[in-house]
Protein backbone atom coordinates (compact mmCIF):
# COMPACT_ATOMS: atom_id res chain seq x y z
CA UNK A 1 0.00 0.00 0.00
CA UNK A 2 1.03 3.24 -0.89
CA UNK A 3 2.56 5.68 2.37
CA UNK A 4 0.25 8.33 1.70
CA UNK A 5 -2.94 6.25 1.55
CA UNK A 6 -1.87 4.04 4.61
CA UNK A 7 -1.13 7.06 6.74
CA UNK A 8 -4.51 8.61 6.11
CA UNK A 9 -6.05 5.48 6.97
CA UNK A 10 -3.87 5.16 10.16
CA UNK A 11 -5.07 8.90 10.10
CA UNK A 12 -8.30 7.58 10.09
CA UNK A 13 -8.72 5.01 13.01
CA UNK A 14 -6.11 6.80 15.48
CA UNK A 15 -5.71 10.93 14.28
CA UNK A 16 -8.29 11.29 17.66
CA UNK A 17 -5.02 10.11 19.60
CA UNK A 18 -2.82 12.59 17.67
CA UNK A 19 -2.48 16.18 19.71
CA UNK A 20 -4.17 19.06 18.08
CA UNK A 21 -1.56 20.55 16.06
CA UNK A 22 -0.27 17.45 14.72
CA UNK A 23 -3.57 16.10 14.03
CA UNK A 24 -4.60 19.81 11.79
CA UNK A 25 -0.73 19.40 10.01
CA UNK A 26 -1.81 15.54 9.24
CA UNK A 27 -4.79 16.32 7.77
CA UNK A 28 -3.61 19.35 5.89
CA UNK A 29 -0.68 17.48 4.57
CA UNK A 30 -2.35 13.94 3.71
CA UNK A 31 -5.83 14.83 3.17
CA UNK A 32 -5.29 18.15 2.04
CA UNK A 33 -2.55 17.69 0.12
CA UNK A 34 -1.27 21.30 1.25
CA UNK A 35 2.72 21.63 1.47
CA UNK A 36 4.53 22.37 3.99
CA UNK A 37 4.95 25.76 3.11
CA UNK A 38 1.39 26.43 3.13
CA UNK A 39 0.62 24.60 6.31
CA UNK A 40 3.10 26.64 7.76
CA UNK A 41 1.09 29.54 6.99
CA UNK A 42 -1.98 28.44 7.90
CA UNK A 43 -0.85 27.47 11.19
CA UNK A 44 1.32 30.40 11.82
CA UNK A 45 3.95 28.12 12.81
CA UNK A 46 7.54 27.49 10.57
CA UNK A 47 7.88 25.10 8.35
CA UNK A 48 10.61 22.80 10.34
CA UNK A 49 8.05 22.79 12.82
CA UNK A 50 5.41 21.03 10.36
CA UNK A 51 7.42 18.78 8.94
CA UNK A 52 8.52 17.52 12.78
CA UNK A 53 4.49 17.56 13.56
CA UNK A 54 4.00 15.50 10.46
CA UNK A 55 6.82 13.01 11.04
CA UNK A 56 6.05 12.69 15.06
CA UNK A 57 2.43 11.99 14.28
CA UNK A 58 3.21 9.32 11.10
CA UNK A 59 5.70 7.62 13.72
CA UNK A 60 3.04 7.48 16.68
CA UNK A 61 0.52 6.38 13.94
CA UNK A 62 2.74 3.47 12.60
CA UNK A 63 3.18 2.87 16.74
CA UNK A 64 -0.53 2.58 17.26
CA UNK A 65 -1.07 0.42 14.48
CA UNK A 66 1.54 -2.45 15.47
CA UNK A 67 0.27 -2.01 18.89
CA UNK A 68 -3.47 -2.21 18.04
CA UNK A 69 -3.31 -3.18 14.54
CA UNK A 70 -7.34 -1.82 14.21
CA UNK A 71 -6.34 -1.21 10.03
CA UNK A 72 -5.37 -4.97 9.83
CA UNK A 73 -7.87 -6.07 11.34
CA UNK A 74 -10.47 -4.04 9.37
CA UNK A 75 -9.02 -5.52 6.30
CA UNK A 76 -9.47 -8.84 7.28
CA UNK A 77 -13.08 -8.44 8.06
CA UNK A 78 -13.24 -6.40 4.69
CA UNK A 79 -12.14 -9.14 2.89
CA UNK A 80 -13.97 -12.15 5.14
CA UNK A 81 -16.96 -10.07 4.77
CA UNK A 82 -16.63 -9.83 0.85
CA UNK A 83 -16.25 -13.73 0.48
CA UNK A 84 -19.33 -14.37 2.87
CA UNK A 85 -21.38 -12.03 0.23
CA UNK A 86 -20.04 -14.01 -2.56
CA UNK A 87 -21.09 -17.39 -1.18
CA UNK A 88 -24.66 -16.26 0.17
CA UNK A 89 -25.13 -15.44 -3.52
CA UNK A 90 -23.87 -18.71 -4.70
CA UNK A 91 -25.74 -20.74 -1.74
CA UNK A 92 -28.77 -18.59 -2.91
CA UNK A 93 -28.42 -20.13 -6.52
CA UNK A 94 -27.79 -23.67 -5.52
CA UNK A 95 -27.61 -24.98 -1.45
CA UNK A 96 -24.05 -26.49 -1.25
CA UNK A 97 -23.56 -27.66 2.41
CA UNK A 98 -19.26 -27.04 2.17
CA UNK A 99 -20.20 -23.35 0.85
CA UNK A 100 -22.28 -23.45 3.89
CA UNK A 101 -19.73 -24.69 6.25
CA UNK A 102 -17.10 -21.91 4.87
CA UNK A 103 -19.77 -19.37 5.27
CA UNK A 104 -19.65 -20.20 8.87
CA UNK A 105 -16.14 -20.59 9.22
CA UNK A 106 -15.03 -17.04 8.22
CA UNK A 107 -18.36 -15.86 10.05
CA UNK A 108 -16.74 -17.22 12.82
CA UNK A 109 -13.29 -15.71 12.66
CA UNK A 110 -14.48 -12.36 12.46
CA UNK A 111 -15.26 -12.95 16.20
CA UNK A 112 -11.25 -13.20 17.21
């Protein structure tokens, strides 16, 4: 996955843990897509002083994440939940006990 579009999902599921400033230069910066420059100005703060906001908050993002790991685990369900829907439809078609079984099965692990 690309940096940019993991942070902002990281953004996402833990910016609320972020502090205020580095939470408004995340969201500028990733969301945004403002520079530093401009962020700087907008916050009336220099631009060194971004860039460290920025690269604190990515670093206690990434930190959250292998502590928590809430984005993996939303991708797994994603993905369970996208393979349930595709045998309902195929169990709604014909009745195959396996399908059945698997539905189950990944129904189940979304519980861990």
């Amino acid at each position: 996955m690309e940096k940019n579009v993991r942070i902002s999902l990281l953004f996402d599921f833990y910016g609320q843990l972020l502090s205020p400033q580095q939470r408004q230069a995340v969201d500028l910066y990733y969301n945004d897509d403002l520079s530093l420059s401009e962020i700087s100005s907008e916050l009336g703060i220099t631009r060194q002083g971004v860039r460290d906001a920025v690269k604190r908050a990515e670093a206690l993002l990434v930190g959250y994440e292998e502590k928590l790991g809430l984005l993996e685990r939303f991708g797994r369900v994603e993905s369970a939940l996208g393979r349930i829907e595709e045998l309902s439809l195929e169990l709604a078609e014909n009745y195959d006990r396996k399908k059945a079984e698997e539905i189950h099965s990944i129904a189940s692990s979304l519980h861990e």
